[in-house]
N, C-alpha and C. Protein backbone atom coordinates (compact mmCIF):
# COMPACT_ATOMS: atom_id res chain seq x y z
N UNK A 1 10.83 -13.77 0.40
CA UNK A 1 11.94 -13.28 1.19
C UNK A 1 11.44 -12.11 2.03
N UNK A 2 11.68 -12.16 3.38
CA UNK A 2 10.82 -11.24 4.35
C UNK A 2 11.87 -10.01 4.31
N UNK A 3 13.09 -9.81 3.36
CA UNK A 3 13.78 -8.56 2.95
C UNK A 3 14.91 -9.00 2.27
N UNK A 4 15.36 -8.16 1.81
CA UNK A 4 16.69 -7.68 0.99
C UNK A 4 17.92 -8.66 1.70
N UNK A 5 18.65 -9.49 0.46
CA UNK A 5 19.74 -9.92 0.80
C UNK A 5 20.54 -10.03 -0.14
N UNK A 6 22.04 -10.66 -0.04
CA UNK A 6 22.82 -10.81 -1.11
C UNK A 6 22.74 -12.57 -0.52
N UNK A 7 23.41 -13.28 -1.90
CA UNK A 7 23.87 -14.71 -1.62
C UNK A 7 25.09 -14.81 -1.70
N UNK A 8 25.22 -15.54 -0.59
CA UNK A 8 26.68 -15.83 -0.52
C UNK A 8 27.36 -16.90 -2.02
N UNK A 9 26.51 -17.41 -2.62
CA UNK A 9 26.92 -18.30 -3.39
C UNK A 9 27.08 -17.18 -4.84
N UNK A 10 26.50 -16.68 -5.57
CA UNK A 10 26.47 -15.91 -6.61
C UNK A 10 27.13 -14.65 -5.89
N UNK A 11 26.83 -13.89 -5.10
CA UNK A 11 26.83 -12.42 -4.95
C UNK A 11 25.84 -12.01 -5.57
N UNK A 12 24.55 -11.87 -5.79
CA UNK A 12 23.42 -11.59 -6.75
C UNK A 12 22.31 -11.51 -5.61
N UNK A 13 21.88 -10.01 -5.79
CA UNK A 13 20.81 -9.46 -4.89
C UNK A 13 19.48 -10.16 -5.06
N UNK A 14 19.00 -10.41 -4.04
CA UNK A 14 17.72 -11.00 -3.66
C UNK A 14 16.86 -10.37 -3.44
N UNK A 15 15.53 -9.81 -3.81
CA UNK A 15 14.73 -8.38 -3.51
C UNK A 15 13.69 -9.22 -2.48
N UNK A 16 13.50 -8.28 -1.80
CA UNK A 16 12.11 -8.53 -0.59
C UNK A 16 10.99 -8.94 -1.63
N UNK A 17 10.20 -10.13 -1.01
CA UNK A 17 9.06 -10.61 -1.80
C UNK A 17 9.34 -11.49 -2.56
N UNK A 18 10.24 -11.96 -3.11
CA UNK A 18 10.52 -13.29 -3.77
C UNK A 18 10.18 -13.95 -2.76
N UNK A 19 9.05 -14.64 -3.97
CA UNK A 19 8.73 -16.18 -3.07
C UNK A 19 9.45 -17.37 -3.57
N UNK A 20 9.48 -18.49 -2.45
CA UNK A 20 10.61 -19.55 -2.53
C UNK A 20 9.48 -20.89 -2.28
N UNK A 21 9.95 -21.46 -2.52
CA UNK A 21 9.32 -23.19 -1.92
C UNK A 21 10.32 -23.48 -1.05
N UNK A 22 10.29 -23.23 0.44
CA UNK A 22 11.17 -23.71 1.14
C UNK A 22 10.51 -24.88 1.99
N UNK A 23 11.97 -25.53 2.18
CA UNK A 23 11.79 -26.48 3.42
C UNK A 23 11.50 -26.05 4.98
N UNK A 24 10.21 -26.41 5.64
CA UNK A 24 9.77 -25.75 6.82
C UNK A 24 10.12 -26.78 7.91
N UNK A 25 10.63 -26.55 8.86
CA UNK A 25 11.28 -27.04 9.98
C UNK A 25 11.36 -27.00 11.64
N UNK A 26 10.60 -27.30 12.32
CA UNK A 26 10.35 -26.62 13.42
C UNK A 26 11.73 -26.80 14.27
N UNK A 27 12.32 -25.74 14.43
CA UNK A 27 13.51 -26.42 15.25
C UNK A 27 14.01 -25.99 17.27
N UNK A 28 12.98 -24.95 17.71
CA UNK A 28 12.73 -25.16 18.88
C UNK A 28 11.10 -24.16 19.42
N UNK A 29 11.36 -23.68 20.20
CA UNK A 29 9.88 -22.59 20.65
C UNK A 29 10.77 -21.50 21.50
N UNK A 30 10.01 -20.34 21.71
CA UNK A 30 10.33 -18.80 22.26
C UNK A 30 8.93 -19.24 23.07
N UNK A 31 9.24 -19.25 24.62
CA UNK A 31 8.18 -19.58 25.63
C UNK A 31 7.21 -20.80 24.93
N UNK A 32 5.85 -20.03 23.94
CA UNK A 32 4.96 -21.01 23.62
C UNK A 32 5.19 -21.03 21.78
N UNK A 33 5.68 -19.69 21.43
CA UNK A 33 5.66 -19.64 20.58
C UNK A 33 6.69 -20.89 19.48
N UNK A 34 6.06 -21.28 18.36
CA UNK A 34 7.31 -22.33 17.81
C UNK A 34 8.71 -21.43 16.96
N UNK A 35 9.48 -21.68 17.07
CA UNK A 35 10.52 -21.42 16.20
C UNK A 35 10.60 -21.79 14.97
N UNK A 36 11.00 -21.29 13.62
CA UNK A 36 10.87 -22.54 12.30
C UNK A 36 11.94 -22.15 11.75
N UNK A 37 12.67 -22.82 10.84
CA UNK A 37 14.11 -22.93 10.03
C UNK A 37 13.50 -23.13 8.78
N UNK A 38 13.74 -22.05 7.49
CA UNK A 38 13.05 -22.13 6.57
C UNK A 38 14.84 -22.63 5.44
N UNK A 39 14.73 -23.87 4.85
CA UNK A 39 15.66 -23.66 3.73
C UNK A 39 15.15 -23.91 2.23
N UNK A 40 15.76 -22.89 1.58
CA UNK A 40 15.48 -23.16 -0.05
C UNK A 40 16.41 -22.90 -0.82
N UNK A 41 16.71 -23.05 -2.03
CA UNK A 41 17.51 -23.08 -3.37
C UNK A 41 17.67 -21.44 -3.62
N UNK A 42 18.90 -20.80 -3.82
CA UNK A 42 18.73 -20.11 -4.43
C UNK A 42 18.49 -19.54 -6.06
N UNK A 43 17.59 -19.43 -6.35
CA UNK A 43 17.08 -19.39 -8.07
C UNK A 43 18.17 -19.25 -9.10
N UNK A 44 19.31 -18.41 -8.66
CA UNK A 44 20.36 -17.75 -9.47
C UNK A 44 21.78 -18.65 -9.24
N UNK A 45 21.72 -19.48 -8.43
CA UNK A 45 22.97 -20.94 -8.30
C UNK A 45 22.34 -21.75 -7.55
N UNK A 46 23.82 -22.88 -7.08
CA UNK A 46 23.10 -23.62 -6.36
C UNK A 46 23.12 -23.66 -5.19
N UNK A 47 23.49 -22.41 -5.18
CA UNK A 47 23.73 -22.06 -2.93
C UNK A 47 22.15 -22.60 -2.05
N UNK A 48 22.15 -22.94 -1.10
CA UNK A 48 21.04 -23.02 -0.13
C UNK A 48 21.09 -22.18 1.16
N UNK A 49 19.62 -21.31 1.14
CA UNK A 49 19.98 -19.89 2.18
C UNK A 49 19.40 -20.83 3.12
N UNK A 50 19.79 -20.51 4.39
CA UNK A 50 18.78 -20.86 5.36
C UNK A 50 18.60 -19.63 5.93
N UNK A 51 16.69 -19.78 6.75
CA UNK A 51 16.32 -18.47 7.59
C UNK A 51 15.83 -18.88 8.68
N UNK A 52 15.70 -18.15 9.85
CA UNK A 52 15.16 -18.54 11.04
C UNK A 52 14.49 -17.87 11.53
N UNK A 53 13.21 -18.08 11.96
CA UNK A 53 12.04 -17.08 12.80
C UNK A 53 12.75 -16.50 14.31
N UNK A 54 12.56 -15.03 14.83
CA UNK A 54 13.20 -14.53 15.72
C UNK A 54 11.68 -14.31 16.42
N UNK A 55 11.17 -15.22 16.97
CA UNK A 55 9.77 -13.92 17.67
C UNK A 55 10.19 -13.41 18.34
N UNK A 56 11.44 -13.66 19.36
CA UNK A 56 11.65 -12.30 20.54
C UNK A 56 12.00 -11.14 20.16
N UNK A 57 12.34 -11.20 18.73
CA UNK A 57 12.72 -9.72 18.15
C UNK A 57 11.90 -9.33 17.06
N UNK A 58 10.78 -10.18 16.61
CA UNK A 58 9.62 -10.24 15.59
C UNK A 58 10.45 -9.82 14.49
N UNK A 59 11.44 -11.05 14.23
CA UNK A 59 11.96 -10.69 12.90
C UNK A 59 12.48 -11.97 12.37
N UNK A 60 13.66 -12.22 11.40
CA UNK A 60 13.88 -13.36 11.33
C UNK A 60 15.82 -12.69 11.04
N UNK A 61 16.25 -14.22 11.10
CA UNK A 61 17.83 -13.98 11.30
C UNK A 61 18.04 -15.15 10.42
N UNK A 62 18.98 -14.89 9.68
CA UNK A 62 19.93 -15.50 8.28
C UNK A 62 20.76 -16.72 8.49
N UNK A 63 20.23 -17.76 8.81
CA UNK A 63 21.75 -18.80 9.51
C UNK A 63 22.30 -19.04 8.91
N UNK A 64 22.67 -19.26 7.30
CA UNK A 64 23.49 -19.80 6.38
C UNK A 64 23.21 -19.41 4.91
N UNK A 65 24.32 -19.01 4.26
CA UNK A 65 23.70 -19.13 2.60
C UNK A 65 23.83 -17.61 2.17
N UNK A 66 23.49 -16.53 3.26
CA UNK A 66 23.35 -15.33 2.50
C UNK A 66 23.58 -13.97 3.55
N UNK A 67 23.73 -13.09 3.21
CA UNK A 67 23.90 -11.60 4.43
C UNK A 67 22.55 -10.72 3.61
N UNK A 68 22.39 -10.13 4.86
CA UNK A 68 21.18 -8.91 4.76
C UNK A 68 21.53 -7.74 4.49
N UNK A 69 20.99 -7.14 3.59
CA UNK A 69 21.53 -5.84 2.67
C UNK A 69 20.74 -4.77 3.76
N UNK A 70 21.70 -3.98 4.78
CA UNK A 70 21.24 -3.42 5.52
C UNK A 70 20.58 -2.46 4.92
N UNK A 71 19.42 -1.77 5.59
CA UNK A 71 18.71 -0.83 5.43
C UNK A 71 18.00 -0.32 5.93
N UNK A 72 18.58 -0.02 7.92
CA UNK A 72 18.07 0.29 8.24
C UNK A 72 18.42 1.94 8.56
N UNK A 73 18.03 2.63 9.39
CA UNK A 73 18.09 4.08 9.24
C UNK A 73 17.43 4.82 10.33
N UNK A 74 18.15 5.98 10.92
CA UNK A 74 17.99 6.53 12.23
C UNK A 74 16.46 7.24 12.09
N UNK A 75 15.30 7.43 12.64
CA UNK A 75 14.09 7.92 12.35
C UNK A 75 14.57 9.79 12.18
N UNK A 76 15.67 9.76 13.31
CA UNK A 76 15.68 11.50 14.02
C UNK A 76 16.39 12.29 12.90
N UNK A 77 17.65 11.30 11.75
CA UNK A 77 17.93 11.63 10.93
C UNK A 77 17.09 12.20 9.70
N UNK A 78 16.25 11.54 9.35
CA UNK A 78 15.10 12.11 8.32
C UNK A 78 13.36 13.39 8.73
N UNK A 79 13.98 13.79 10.16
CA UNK A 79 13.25 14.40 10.99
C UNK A 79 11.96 14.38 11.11
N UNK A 80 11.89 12.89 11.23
CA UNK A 80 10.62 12.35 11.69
C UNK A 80 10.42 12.81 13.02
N UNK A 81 9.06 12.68 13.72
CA UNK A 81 9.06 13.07 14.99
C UNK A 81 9.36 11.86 15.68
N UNK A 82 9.56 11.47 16.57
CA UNK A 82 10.13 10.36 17.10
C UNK A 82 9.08 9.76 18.22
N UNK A 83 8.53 8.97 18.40
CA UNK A 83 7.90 8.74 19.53
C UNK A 83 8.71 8.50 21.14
N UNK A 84 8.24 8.92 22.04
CA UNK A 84 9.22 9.21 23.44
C UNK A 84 9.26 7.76 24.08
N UNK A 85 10.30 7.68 24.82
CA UNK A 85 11.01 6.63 25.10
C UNK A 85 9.99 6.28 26.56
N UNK A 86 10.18 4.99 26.91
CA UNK A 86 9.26 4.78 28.26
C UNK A 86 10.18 5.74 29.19
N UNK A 87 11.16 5.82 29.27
CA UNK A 87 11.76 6.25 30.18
C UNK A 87 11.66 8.25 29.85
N UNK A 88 11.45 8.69 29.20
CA UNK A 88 11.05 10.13 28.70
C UNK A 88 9.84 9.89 28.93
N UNK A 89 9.04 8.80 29.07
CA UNK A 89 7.21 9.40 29.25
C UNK A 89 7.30 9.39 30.65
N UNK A 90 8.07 8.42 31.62
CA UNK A 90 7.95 8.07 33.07
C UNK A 90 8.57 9.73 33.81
N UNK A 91 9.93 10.44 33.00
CA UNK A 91 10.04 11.66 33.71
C UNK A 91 8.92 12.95 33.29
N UNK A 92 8.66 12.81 31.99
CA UNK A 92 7.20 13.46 31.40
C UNK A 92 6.36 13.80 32.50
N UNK A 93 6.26 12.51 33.10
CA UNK A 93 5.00 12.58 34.45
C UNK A 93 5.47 12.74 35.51
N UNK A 94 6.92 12.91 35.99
CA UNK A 94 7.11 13.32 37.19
C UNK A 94 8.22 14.54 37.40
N UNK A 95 8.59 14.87 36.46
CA UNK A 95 9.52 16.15 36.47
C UNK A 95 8.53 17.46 35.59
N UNK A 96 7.94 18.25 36.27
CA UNK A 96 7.27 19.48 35.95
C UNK A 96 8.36 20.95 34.59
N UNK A 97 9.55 20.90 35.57
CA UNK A 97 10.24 21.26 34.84
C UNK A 97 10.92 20.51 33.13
N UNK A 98 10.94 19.02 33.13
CA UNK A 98 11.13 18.75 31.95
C UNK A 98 9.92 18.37 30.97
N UNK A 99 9.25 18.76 31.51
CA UNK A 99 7.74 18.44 30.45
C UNK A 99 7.47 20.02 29.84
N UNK A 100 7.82 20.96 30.87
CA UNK A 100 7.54 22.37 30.23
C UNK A 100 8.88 22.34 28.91
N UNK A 101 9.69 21.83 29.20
CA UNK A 101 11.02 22.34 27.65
C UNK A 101 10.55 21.53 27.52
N UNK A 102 9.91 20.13 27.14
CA UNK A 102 9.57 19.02 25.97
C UNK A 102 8.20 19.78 25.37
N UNK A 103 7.43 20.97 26.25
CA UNK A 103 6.67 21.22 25.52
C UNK A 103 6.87 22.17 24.83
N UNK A 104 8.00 23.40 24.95
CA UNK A 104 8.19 24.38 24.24
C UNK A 104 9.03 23.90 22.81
N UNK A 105 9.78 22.88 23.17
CA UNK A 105 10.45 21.97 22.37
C UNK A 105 9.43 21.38 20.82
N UNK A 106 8.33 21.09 21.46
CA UNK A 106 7.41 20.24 20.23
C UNK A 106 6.57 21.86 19.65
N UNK A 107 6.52 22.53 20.59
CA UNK A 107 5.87 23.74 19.34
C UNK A 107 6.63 24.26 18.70
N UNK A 108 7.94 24.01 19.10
CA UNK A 108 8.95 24.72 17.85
C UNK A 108 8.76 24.04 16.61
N UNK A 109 8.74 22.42 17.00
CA UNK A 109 8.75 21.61 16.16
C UNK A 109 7.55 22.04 15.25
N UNK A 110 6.59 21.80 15.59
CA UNK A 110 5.25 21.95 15.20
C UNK A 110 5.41 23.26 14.24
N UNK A 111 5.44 24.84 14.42
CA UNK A 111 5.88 26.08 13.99
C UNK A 111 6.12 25.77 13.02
N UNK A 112 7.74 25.08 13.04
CA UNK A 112 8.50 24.94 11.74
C UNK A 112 8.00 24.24 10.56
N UNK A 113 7.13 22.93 10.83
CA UNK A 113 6.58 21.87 10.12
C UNK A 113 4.83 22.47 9.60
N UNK A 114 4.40 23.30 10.05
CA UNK A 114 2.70 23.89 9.63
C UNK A 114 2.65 24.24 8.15
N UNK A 115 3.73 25.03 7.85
CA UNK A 115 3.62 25.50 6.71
C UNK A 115 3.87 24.02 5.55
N UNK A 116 4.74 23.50 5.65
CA UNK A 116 4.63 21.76 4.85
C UNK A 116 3.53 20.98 5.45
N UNK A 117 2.77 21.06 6.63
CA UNK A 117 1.55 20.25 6.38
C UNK A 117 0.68 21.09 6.02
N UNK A 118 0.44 22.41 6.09
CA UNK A 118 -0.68 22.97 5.22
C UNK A 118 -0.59 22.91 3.36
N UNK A 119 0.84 22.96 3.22
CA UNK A 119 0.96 22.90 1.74
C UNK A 119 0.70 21.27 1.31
N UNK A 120 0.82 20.09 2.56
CA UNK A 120 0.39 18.61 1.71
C UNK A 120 -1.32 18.86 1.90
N UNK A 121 -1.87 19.55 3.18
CA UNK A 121 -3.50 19.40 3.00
C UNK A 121 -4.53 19.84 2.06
N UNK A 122 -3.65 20.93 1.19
CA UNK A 122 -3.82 21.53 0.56
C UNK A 122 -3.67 20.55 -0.92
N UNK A 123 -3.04 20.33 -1.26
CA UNK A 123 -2.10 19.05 -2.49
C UNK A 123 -3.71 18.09 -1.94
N UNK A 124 -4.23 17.52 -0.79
CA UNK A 124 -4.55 16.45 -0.63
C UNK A 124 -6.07 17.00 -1.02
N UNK A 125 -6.35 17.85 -0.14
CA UNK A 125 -7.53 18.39 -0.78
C UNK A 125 -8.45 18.92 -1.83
N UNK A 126 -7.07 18.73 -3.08
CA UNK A 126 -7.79 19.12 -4.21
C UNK A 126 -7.71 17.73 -5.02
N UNK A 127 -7.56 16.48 -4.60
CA UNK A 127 -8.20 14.94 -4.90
C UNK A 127 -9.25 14.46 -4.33
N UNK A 128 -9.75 15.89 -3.13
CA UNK A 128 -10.59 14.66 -2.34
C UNK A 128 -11.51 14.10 -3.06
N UNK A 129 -12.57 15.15 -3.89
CA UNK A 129 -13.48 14.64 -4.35
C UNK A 129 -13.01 14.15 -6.08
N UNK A 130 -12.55 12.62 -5.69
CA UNK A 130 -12.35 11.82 -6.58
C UNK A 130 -13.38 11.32 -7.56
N UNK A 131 -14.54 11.18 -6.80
CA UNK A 131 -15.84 10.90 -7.77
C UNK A 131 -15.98 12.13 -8.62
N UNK A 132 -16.08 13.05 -8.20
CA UNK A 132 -16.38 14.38 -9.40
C UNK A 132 -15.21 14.48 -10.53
N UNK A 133 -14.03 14.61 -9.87
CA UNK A 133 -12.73 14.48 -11.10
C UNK A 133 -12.78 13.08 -12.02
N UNK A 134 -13.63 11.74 -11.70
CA UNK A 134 -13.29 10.61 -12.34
C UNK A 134 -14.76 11.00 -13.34
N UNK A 135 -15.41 11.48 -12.92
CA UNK A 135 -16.88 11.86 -13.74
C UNK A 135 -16.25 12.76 -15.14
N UNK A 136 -16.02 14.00 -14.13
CA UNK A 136 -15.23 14.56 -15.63
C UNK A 136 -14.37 14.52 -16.30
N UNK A 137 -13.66 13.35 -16.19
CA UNK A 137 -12.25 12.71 -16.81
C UNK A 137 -13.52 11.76 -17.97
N UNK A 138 -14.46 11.02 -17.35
CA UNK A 138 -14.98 10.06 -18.27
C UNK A 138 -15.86 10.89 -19.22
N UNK A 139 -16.34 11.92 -18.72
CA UNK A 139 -17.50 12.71 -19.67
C UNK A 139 -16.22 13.60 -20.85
N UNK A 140 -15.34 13.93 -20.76
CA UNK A 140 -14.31 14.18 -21.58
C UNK A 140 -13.91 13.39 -22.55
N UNK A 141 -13.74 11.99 -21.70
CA UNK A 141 -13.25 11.01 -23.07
C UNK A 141 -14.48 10.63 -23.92
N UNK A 142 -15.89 10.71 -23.25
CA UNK A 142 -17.30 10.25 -24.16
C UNK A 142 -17.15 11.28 -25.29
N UNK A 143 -16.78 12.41 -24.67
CA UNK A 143 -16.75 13.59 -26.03
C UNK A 143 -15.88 13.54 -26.87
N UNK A 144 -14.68 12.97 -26.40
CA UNK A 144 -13.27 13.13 -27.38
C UNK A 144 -13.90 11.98 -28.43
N UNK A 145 -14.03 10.61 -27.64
CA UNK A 145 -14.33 9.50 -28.59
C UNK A 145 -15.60 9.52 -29.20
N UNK A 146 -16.73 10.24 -29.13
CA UNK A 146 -17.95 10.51 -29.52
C UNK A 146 -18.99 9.83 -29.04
N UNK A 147 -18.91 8.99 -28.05
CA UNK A 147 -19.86 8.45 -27.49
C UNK A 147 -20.90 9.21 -26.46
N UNK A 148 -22.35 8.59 -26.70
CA UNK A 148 -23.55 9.19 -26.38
C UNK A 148 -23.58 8.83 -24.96
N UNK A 149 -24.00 9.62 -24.00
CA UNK A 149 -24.81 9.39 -23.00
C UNK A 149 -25.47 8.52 -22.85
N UNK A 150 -25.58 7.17 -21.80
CA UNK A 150 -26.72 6.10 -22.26
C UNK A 150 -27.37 6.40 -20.71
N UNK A 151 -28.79 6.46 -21.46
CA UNK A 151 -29.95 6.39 -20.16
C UNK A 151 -30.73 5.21 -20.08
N UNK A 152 -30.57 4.81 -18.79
CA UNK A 152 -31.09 3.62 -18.68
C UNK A 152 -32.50 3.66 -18.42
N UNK A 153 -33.57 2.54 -19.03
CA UNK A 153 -34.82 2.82 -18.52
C UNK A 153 -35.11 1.65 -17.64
N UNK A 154 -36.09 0.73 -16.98
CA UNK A 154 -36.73 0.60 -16.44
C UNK A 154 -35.99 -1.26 -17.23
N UNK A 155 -35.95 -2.59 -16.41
CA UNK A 155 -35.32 -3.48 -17.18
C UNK A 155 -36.64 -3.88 -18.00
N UNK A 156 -36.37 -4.44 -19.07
CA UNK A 156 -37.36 -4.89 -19.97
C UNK A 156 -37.93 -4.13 -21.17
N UNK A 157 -37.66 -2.66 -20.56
CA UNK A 157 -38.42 -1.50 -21.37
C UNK A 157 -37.46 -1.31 -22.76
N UNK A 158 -38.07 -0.98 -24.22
CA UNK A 158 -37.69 -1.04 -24.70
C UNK A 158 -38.85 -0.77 -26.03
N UNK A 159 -37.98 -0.79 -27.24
CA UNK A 159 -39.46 -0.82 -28.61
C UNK A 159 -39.95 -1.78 -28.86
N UNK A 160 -41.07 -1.94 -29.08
CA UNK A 160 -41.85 -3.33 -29.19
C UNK A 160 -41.81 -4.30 -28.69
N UNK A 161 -41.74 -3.87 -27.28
CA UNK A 161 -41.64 -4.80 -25.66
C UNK A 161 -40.53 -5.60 -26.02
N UNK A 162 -38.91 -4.94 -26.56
CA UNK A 162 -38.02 -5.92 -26.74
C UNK A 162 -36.93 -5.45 -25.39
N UNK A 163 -36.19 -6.51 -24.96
CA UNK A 163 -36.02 -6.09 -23.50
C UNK A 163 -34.17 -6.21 -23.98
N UNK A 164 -33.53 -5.08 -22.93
CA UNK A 164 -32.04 -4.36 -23.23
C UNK A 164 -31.48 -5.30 -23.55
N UNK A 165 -31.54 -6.77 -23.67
CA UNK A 165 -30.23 -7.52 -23.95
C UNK A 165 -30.84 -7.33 -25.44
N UNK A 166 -31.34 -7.25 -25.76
CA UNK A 166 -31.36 -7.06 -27.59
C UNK A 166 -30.77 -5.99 -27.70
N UNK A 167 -31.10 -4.82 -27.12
CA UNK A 167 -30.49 -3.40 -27.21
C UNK A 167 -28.83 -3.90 -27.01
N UNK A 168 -28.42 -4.32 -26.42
CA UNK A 168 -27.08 -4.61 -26.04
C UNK A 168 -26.24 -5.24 -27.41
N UNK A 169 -26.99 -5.80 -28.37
CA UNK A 169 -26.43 -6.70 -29.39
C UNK A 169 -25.54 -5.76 -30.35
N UNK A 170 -26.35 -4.12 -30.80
CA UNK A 170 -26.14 -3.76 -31.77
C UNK A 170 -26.45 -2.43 -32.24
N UNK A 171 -27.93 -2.90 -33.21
CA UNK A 171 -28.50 -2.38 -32.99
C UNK A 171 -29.45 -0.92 -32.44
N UNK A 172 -29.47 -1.23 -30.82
CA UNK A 172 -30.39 -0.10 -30.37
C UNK A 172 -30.12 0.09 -29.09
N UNK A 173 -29.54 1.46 -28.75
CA UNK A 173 -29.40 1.61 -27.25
C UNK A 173 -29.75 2.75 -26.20
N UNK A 174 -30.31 2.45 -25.60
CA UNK A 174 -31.09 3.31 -24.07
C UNK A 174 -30.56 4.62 -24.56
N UNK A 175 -31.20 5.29 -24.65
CA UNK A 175 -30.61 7.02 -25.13
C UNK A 175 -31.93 8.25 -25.23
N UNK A 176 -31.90 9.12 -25.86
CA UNK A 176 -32.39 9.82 -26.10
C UNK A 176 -32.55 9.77 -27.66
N UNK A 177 -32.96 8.78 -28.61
CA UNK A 177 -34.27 8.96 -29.91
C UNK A 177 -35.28 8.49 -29.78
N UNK A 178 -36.03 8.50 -30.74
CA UNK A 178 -37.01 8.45 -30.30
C UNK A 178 -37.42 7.36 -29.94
N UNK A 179 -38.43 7.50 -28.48
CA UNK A 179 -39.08 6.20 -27.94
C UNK A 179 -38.01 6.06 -26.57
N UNK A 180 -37.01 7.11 -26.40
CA UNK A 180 -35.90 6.63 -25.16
C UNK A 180 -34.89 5.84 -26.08
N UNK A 181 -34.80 5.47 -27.71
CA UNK A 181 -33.74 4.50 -28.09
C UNK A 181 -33.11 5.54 -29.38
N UNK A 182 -31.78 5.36 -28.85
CA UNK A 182 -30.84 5.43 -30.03
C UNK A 182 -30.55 4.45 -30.93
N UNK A 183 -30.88 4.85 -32.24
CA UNK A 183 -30.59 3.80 -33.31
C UNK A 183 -28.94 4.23 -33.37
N UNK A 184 -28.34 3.00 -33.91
CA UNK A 184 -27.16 3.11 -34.60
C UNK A 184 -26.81 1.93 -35.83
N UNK A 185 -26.59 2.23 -36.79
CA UNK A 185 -26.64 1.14 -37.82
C UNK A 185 -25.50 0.26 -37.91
């Protein structure tokens, strides 16, 4: 399911990502592109949704069976920055006076927002080096659980020219006793 719906047959929410075995249908084209009519069973009765590919709007639209659990949402409301409209970039470039307030405009923006992106670069920067924190997360648990350091030597090398897959059995492993091998009984 390419999003969130209810069925008209149950009333029982449908989550984005359920996959279906639907019936595929070509039922016209957008210029070159094909159109397709997808129908399938709904899992929870015996309603049948149908869906339809929208390429002119790169989406798809509901023809029968079920409604779309809206969710969509204004960007300017959650004070995202918004990207500018063709028609705001076209006066951008030809009105001098409205590009100077769109620019005093975005450093306000900017001002207000530094202190929350320095406090996430900050948050982000003390994961960067993930290899060093996953090293000493594992050298912690070797100590908690008591396990040795294993040093690897050279393949084949081993006591009495016996080569690591014996070491691997049991036995005897790449370490520091003597000879480079840890006994363990």
């Amino acid at each position: 399911m390419p999003f969130n719906i209810w069925c008209d047959g149950c009333q029982n929410h449908i989550g984005m990502g359920v996959r279906y075995n639907a019936e595929k249908k070509k039922v016209g084209t957008y210029y070159t592109t094909p159109v397709y009519r997808f129908r399938m069973k709904c899992h929870l009765c015996v309603n049948y949704i149908e869906l339809q590919t929208d390429p002119g709007n790169c989406d798809y639209v509901i023809v029968s069976g079920a409604r779309r659990k809206e969710e969509r949402w204004d960007p300017g409301d959650s004070a995202q920055v918004l990207p500018t409209t063709p028609e705001q970039r076209e006066r951008l470039a030809m009105d001098p006076m409205f590009r100077l307030e769109h620019g005093v405009t975005d450093r306000g923006v900017l001002e207000r927002a530094t202190p929350t992106l320095t406090r996430l670069q900050e948050a982000q920067d003390a994961w960067k080096d993930d290899f060093g924190l996953n090293r000493r997360l594992r050298g912690g648990l070797r100590a908690a659980f008591g396990h040795h350091r294993v040093h690897r030597g050279a393949p084949g090398e081993g006591p009495e020219g016996q080569s690591e897959h014996w070491g691997a059995r049991g036995e005897r492993y790449p370490g520091e006793g003597p000879g480079g091998w840890l006994c363990h009984p």
